[in-house]
C-alpha atoms as a PDB file:
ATOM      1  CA  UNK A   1       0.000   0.000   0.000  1.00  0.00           C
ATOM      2  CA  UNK A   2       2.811   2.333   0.885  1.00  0.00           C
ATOM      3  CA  UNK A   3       5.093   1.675  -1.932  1.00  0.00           C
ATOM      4  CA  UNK A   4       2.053   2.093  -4.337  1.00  0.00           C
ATOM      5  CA  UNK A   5       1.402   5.454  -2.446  1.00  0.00           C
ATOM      6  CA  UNK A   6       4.503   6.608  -3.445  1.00  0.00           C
ATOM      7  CA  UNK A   7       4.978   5.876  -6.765  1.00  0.00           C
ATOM      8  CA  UNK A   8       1.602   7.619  -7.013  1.00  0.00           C
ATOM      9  CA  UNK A   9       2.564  10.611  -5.527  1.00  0.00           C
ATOM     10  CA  UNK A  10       6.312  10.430  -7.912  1.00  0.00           C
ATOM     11  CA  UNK A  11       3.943   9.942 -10.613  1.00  0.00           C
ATOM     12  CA  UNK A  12       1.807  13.367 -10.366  1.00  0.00           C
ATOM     13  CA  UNK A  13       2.223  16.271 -12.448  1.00  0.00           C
ATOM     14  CA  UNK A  14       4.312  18.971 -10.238  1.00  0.00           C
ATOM     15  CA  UNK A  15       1.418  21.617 -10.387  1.00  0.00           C
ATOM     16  CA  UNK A  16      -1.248  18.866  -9.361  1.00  0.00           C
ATOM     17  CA  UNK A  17       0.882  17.964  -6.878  1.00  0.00           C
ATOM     18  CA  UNK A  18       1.751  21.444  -5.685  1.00  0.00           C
ATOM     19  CA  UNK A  19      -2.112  21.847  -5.716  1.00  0.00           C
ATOM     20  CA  UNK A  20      -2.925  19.136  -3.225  1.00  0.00           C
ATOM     21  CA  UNK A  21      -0.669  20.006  -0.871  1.00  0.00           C
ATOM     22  CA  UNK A  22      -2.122  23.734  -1.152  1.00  0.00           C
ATOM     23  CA  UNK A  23      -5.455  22.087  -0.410  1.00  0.00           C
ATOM     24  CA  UNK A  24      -4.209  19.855   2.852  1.00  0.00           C
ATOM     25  CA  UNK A  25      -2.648  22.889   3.803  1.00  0.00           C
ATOM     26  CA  UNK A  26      -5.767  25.438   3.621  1.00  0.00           C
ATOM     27  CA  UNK A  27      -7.939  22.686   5.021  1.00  0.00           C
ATOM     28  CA  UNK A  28      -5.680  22.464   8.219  1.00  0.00           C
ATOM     29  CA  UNK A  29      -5.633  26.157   8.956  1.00  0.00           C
ATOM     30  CA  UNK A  30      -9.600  25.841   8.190  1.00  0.00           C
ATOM     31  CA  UNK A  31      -9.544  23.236  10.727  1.00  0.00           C
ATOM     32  CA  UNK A  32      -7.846  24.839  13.143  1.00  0.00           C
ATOM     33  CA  UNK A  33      -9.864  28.255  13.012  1.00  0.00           C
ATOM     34  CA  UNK A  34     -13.402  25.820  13.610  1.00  0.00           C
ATOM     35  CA  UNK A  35     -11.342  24.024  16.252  1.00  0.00           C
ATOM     36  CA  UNK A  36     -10.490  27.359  18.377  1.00  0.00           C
ATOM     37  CA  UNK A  37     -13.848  28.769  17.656  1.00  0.00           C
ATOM     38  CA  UNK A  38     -15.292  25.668  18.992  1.00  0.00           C
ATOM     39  CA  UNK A  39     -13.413  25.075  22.193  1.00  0.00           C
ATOM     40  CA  UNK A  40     -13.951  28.976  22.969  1.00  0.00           C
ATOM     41  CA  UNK A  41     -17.548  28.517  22.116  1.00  0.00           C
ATOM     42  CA  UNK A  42     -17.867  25.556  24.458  1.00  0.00           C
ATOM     43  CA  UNK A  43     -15.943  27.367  27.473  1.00  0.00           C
ATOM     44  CA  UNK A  44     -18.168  30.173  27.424  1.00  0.00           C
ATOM     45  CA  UNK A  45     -21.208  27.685  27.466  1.00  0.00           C
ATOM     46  CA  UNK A  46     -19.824  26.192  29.973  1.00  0.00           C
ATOM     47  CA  UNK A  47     -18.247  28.380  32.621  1.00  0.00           C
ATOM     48  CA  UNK A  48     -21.279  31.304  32.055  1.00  0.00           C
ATOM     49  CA  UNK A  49     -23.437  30.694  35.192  1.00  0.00           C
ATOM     50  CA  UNK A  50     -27.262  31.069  34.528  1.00  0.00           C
ATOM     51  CA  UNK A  51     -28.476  34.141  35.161  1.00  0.00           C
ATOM     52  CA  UNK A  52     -32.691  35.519  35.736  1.00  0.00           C
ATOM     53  CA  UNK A  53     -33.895  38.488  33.518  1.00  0.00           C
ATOM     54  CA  UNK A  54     -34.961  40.614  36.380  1.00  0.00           C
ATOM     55  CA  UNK A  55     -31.298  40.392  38.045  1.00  0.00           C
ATOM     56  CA  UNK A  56     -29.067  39.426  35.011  1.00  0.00           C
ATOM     57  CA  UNK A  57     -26.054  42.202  35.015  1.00  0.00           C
ATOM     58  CA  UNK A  58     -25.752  44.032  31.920  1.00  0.00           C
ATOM     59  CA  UNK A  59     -23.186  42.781  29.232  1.00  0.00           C
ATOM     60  CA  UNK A  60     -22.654  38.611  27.708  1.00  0.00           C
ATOM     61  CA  UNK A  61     -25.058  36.389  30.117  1.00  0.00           C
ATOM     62  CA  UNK A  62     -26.738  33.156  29.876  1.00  0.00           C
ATOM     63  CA  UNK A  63     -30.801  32.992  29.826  1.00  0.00           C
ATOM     64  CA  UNK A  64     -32.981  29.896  29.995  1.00  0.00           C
ATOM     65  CA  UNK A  65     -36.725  30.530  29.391  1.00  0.00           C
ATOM     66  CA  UNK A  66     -39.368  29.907  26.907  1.00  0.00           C
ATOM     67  CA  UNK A  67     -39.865  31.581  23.786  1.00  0.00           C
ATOM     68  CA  UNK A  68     -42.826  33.727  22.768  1.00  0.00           C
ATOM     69  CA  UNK A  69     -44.153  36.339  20.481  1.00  0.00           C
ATOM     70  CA  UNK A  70     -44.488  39.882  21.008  1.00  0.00           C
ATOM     71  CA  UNK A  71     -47.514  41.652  22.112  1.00  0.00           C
ATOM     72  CA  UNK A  72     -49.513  41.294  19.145  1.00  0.00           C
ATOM     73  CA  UNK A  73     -47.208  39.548  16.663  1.00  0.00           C
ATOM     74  CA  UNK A  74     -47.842  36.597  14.797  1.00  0.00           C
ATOM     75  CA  UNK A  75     -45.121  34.754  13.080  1.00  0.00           C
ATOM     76  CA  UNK A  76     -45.838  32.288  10.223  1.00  0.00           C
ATOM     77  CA  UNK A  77     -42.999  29.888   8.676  1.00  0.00           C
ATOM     78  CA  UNK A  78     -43.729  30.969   4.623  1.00  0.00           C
ATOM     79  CA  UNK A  79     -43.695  26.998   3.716  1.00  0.00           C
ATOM     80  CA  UNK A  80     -45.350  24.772   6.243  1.00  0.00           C
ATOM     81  CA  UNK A  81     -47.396  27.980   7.483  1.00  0.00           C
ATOM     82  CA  UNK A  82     -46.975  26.798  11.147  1.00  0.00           C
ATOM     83  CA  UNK A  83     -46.630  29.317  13.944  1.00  0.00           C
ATOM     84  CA  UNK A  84     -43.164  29.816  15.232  1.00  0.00           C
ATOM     85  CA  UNK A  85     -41.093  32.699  17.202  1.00  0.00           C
ATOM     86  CA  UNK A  86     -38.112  31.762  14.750  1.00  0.00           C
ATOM     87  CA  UNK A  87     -37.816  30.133  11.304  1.00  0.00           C
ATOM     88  CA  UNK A  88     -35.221  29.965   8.228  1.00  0.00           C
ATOM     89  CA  UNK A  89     -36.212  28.245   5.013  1.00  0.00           C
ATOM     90  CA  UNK A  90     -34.350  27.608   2.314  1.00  0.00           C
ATOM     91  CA  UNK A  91     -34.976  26.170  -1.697  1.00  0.00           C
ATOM     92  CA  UNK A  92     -31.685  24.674  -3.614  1.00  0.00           C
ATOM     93  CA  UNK A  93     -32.081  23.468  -7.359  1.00  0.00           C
ATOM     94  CA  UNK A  94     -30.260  20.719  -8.667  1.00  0.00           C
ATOM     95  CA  UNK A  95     -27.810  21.716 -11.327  1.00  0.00           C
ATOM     96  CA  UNK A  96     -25.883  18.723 -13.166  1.00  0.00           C
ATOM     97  CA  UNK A  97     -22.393  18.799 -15.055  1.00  0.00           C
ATOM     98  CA  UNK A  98     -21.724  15.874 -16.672  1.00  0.00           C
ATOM     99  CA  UNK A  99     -22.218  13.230 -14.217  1.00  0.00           C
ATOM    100  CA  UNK A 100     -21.471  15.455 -11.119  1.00  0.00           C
ATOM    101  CA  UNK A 101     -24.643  17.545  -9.440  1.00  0.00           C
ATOM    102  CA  UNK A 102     -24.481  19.877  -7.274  1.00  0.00           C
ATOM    103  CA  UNK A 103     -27.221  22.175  -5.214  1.00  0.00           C
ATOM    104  CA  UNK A 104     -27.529  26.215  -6.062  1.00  0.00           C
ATOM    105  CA  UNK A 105     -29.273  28.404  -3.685  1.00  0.00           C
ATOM    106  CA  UNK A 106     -32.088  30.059  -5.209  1.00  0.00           C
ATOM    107  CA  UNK A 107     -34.002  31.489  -2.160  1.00  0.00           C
ATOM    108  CA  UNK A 108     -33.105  31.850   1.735  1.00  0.00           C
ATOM    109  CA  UNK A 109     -35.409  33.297   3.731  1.00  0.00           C
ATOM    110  CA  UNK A 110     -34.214  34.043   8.037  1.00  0.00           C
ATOM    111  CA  UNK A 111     -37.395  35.676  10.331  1.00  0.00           C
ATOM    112  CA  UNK A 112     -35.655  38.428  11.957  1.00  0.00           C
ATOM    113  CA  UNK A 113     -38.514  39.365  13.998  1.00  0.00           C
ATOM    114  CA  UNK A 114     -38.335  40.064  17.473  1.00  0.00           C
ATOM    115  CA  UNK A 115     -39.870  37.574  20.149  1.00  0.00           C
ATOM    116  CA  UNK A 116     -39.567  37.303  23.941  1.00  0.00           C
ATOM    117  CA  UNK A 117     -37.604  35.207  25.729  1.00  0.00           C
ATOM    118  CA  UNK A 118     -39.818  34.548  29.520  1.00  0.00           C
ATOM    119  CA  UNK A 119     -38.566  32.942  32.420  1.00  0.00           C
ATOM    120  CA  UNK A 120     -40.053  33.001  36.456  1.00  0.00           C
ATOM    121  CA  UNK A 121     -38.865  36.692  36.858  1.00  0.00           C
ATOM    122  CA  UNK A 122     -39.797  38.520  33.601  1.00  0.00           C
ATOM    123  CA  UNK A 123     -38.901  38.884  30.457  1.00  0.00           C
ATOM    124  CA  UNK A 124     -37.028  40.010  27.478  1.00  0.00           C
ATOM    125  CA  UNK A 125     -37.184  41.160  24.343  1.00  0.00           C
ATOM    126  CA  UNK A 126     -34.685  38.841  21.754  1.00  0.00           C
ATOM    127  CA  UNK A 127     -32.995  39.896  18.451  1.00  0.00           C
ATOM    128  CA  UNK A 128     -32.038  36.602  16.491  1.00  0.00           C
ATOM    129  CA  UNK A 129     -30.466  38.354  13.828  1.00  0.00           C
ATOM    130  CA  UNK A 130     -26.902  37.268  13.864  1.00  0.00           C
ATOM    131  CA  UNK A 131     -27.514  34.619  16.005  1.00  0.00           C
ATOM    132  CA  UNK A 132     -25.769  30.773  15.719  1.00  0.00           C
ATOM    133  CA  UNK A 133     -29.720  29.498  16.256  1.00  0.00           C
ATOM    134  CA  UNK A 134     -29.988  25.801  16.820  1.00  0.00           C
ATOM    135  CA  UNK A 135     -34.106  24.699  16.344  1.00  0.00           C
ATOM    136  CA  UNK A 136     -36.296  22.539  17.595  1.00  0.00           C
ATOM    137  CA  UNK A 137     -37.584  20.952  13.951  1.00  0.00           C
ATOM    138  CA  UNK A 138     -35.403  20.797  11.202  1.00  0.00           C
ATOM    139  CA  UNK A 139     -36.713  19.132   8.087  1.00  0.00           C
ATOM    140  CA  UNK A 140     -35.561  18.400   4.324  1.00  0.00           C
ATOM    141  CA  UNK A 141     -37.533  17.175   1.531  1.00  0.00           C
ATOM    142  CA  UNK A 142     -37.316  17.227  -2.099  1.00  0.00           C
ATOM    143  CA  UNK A 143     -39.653  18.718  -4.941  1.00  0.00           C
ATOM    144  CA  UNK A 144     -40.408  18.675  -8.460  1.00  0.00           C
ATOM    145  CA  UNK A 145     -41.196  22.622  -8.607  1.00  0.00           C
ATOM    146  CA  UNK A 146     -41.386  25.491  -6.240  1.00  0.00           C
ATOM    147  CA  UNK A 147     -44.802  25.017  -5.385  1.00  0.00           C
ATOM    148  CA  UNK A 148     -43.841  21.798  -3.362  1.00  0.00           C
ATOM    149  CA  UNK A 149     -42.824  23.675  -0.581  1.00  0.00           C
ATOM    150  CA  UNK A 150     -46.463  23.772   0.460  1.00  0.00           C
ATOM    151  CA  UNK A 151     -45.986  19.526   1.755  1.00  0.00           C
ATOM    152  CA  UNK A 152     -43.244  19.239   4.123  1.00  0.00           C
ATOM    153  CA  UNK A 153     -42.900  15.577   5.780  1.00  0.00           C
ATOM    154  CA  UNK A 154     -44.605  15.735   8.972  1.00  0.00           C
ATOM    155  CA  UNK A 155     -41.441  15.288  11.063  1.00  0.00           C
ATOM    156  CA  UNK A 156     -37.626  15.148  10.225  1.00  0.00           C
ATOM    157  CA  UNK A 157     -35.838  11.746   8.281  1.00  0.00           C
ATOM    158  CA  UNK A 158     -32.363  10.640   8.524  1.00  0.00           C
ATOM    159  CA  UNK A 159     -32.885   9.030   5.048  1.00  0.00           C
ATOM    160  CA  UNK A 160     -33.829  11.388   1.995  1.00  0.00           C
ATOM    161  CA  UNK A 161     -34.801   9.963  -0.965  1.00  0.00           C
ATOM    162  CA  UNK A 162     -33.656  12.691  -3.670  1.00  0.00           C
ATOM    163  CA  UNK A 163     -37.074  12.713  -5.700  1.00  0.00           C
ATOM    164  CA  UNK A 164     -36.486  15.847  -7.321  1.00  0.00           C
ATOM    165  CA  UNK A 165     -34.766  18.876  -8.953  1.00  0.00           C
ATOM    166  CA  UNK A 166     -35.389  21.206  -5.928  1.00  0.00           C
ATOM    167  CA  UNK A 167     -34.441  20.587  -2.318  1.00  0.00           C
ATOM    168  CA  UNK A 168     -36.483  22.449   0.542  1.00  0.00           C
ATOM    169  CA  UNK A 169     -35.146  22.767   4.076  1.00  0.00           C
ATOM    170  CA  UNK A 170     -37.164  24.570   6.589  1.00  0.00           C
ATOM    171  CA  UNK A 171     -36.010  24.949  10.466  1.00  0.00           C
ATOM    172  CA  UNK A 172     -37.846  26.035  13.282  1.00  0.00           C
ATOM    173  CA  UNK A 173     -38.453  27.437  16.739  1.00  0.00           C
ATOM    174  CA  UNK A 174     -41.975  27.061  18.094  1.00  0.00           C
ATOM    175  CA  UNK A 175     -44.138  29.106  20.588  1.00  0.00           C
ATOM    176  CA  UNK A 176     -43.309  27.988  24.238  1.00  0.00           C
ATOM    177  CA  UNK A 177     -40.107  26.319  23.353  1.00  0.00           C
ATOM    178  CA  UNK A 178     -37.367  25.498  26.365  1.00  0.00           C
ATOM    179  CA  UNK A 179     -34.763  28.053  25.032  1.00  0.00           C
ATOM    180  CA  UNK A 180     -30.555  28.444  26.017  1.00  0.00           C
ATOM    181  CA  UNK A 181     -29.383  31.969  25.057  1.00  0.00           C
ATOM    182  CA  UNK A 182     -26.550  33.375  25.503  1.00  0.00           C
ATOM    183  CA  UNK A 183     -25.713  37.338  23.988  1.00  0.00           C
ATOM    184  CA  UNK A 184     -25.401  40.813  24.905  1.00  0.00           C
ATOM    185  CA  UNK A 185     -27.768  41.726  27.569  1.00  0.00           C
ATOM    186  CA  UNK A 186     -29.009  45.805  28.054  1.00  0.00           C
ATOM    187  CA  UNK A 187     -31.972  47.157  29.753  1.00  0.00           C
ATOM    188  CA  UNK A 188     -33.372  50.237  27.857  1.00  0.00           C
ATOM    189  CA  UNK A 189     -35.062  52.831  29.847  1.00  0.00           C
ATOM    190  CA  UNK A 190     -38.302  53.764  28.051  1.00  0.00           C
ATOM    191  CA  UNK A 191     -39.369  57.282  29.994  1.00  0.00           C
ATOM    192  CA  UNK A 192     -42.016  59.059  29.067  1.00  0.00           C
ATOM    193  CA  UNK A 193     -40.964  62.974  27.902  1.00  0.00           C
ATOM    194  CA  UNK A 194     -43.362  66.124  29.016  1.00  0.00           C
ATOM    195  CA  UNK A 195     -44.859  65.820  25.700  1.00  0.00           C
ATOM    196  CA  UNK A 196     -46.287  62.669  25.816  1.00  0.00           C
ATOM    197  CA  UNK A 197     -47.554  63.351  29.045  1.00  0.00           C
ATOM    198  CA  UNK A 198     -49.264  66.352  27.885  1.00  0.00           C
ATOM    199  CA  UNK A 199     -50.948  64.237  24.712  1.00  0.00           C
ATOM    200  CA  UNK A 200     -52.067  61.754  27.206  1.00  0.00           C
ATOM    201  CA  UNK A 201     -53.919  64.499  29.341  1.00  0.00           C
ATOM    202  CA  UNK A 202     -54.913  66.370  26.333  1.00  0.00           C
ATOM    203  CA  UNK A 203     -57.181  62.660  25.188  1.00  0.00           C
ATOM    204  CA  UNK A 204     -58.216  61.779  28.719  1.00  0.00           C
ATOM    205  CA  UNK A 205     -59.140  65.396  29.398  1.00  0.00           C
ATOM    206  CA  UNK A 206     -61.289  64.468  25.639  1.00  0.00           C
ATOM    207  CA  UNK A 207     -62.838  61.339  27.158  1.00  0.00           C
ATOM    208  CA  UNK A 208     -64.161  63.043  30.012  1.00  0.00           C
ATOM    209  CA  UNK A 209     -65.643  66.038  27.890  1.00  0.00           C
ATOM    210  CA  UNK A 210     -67.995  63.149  26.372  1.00  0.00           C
ATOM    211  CA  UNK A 211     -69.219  61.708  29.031  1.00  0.00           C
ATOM    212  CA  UNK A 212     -69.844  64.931  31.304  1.00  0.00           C
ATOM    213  CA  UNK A 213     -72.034  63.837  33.924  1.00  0.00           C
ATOM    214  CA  UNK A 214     -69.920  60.816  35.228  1.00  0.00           C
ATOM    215  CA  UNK A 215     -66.576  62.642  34.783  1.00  0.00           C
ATOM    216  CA  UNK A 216     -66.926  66.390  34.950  1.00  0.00           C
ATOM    217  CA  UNK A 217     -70.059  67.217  37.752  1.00  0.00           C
ATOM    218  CA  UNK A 218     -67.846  66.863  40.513  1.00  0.00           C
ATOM    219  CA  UNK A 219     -65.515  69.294  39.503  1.00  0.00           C
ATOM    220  CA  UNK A 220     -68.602  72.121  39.248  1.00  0.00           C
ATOM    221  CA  UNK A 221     -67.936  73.207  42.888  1.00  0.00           C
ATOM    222  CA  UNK A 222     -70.181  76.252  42.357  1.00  0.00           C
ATOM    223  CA  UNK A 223     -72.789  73.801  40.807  1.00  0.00           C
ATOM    224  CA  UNK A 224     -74.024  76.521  38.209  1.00  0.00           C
ATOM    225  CA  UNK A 225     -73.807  73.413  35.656  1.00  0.00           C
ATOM    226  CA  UNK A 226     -71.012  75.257  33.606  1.00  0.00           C
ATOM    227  CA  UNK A 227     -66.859  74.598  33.637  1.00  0.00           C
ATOM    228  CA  UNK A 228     -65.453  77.461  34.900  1.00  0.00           C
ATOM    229  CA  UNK A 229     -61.616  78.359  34.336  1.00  0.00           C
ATOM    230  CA  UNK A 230     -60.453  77.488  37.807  1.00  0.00           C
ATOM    231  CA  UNK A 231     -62.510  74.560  37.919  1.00  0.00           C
ATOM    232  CA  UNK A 232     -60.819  73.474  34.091  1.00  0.00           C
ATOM    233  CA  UNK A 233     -57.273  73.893  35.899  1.00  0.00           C
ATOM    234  CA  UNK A 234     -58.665  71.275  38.497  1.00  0.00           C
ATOM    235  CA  UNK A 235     -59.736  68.609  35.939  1.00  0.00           C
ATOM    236  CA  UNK A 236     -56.597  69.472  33.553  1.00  0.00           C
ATOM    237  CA  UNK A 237     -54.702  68.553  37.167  1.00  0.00           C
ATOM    238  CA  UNK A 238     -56.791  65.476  38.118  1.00  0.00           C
ATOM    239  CA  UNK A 239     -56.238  64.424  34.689  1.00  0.00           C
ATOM    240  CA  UNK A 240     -52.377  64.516  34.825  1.00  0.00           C
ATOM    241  CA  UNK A 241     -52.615  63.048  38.114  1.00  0.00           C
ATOM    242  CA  UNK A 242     -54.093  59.780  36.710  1.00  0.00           C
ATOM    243  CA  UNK A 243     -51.795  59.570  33.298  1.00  0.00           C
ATOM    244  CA  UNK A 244     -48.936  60.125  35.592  1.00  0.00           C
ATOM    245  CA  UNK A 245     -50.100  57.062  38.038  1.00  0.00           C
ATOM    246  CA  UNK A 246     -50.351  54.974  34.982  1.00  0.00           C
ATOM    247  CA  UNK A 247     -47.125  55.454  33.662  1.00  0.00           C
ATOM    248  CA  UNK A 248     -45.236  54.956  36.894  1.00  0.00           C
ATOM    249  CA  UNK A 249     -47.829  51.730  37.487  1.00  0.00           C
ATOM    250  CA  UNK A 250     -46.333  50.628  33.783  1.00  0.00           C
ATOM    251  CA  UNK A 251     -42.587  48.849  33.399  1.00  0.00           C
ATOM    252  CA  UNK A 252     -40.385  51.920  32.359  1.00  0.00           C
ATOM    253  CA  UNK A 253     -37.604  49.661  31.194  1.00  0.00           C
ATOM    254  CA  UNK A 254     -37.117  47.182  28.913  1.00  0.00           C
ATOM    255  CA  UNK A 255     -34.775  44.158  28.376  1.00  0.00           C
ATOM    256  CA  UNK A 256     -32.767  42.946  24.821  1.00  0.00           C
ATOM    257  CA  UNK A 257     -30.725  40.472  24.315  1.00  0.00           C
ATOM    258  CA  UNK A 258     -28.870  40.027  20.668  1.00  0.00           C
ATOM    259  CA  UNK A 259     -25.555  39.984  19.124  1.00  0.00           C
ATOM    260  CA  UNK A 260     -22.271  41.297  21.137  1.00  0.00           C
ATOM    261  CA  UNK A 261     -20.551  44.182  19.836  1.00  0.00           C
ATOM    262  CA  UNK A 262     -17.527  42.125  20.745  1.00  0.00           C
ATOM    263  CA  UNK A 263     -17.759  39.760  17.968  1.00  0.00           C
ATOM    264  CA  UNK A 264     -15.829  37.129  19.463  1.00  0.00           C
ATOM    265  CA  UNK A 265     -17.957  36.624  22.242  1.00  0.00           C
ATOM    266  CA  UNK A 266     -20.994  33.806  20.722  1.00  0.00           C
ATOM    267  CA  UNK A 267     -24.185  34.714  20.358  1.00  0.00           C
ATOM    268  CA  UNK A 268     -26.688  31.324  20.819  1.00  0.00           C
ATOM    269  CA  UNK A 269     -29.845  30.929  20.634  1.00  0.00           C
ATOM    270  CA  UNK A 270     -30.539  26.986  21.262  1.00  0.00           C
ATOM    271  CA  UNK A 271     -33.604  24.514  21.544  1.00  0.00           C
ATOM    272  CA  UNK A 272     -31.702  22.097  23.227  1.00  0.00           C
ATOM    273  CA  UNK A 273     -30.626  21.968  26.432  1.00  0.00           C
ATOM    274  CA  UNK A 274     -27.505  23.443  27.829  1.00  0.00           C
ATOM    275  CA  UNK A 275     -26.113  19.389  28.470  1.00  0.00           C
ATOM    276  CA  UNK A 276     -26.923  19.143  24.700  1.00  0.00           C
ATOM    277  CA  UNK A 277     -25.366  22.010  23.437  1.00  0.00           C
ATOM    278  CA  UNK A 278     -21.645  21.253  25.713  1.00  0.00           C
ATOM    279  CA  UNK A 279     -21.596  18.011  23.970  1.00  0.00           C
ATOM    280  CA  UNK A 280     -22.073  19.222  20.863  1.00  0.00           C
ATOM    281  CA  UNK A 281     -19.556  21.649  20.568  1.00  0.00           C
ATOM    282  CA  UNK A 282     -16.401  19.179  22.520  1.00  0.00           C
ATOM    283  CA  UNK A 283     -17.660  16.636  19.532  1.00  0.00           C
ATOM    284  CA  UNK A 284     -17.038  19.144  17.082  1.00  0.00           C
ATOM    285  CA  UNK A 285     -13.830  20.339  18.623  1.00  0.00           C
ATOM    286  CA  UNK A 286     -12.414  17.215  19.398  1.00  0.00           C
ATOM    287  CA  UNK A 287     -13.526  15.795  15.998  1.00  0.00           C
ATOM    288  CA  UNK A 288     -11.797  18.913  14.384  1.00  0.00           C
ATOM    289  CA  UNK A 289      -8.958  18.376  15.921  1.00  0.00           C
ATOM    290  CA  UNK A 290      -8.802  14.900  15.270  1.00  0.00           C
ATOM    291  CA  UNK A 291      -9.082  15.646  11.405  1.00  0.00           C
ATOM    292  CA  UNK A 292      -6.262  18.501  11.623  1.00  0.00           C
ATOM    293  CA  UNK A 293      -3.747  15.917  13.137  1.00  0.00           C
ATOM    294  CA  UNK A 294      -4.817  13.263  10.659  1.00  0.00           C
ATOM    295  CA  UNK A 295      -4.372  15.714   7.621  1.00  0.00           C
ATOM    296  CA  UNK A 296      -0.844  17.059   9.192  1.00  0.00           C
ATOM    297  CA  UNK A 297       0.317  13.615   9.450  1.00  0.00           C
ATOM    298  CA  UNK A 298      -0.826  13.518   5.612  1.00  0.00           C
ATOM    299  CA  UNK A 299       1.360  16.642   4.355  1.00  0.00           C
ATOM    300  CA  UNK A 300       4.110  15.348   6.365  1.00  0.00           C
ATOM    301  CA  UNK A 301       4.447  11.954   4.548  1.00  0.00           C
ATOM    302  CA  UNK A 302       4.026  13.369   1.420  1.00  0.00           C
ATOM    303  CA  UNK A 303       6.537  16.333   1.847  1.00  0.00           C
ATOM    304  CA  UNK A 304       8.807  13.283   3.083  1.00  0.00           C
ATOM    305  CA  UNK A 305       7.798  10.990  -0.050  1.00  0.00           C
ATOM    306  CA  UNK A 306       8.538  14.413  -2.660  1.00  0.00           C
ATOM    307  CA  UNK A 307       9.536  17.619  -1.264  1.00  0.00           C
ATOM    308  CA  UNK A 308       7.704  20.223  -3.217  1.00  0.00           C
ATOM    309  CA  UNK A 309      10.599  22.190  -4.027  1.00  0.00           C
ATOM    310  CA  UNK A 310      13.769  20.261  -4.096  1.00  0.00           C
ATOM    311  CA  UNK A 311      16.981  21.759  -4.739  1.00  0.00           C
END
């Protein structure tokens, strides 16, 4: 096996050979980039204590909750139409060359709505652009046409049979979802200015002016069934007194978490569990590794077989 190795190697054009060893060595400096970025991804998984959205300090934290929409949002997935807080769908067409194929992207669509991320002590607000976003489903299926899109399997396959010129892949992250983030927490302070107060008054003053009887008798102290100008500065000032306890009876801050300025601090949102997500990354790191000293040990016995540029 060796000796037929060799003569191999002897055998190859100088530029083809010059070319694979170009190759081994991109793919080991590839390798060892994913192998760092791994085992740094991994150690801030796992040394980052868990921390709760009411208390978490401000800057890169950890947050376990469940995900849900905004007030008022909906989110759809645009193929299997099922509600989600996150989705990313993608269509690749076939394209053949002779007898190789290979897959094109041709559309690649990434919500980048906001949702909220809720656990026991409150909640905030998340922004998964950016974000390394493992789902709960992820499913691939193949099509004849565009249109197919519209009949994704009902759950996830190992096996794919390639029926088709177009392959679909849709991932998602549903309402209520068990959710590991970790990102760039701030709280944003959301106080009201003068003018906005004012407005408020203004339409609550307005409310009261139509229903006169139930809102505006009291305030008649000479009871001459007119709204005198000192008795006008008296509702304009019960009327600011009640916009102002609403306001301060309303949360004047808000939480977001999303992508670290500091871009090489991760930013995760995952569907599995924090156990889950550890494991993953050492597998990928250690099997990264493991590739990087197997392709090392590959450059060195061919440099040894046929330096590429002997004297």
């Amino acid at each position: 096996m060796y000796d037929w190795l060799a003569s191999e190697i002897l055998a190859m054009p100088h530029s083809d050979y010059l070319t694979l060893l170009a190759v081994l060595v991109a793919a080991i400096i590839f390798l060892l980039y994913f192998c760092y970025r791994s085992f740094r991804s991994f150690r801030f998984v796992d040394g980052t204590a868990t921390s709760k959205i009411r208390s978490a300090a401000q800057g890169h934290v950890e947050l376990k909750g469940l995900g849900e929409w905004m007030s008022g949002d909906s989110i759809v997935s645009p193929f299997s139409k099922s509600r989600c807080v996150w989705y990313h769908c993608t269509i690749e067409k076939r394209k053949k060359s002779g007898k190789r194929s290979s897959w094109s992207n041709i559309s690649d669509e990434c919500s980048d709505t906001l949702f909220r991320l809720v656990d026991d002590t409150g909640w905030c607000i998340v922004d998964p652009d950016h974000a390394q976003v493992i789902p709960e489903s992820d499913i691939t299926w193949y099509g004849h046409n565009t249109d197919y899109r519209s009949k994704p399997p009902a759950k996830s396959r190992w096996l794919h049979f390639s029926m088709g010129n177009y392959r679909f892949r849709e991932r998602l992250i549903r309402p209520a979802t068990s959710l590991y983030a970790l990102g760039e927490f701030r709280s944003i302070q959301n106080n009201a200015t003068d003018e906005y107060i004012a407005r408020q008054v203004e339409d609550l003053v307005t409310q009261w002016k139509q229903q006169p009887k139930r809102y505006l008798e009291q305030y008649d102290l000479d009871q001459n069934g007119r709204i005198q100008k000192q008795e006008w500065k008296a509702i304009r000032s019960a009327a600011r007194r009640e916009v102002l306890a609403k306001i301060n009876s309303q949360s004047s801050e808000h939480h977001l978490l999303s992508a670290p300025q500091d871009g090489s601090r991760p930013y995760i949102l995952s569907a599995t569990t924090e156990e889950d997500l550890v494991a993953r990354k050492k597998t990928a790191a250690y099997l990264s590794m493991t590739t990087t000293f197997l392709i090392f040990t590959a450059v060195v016995i061919l440099t040894s077989l046929r330096p590429p540029f002997p004297s």
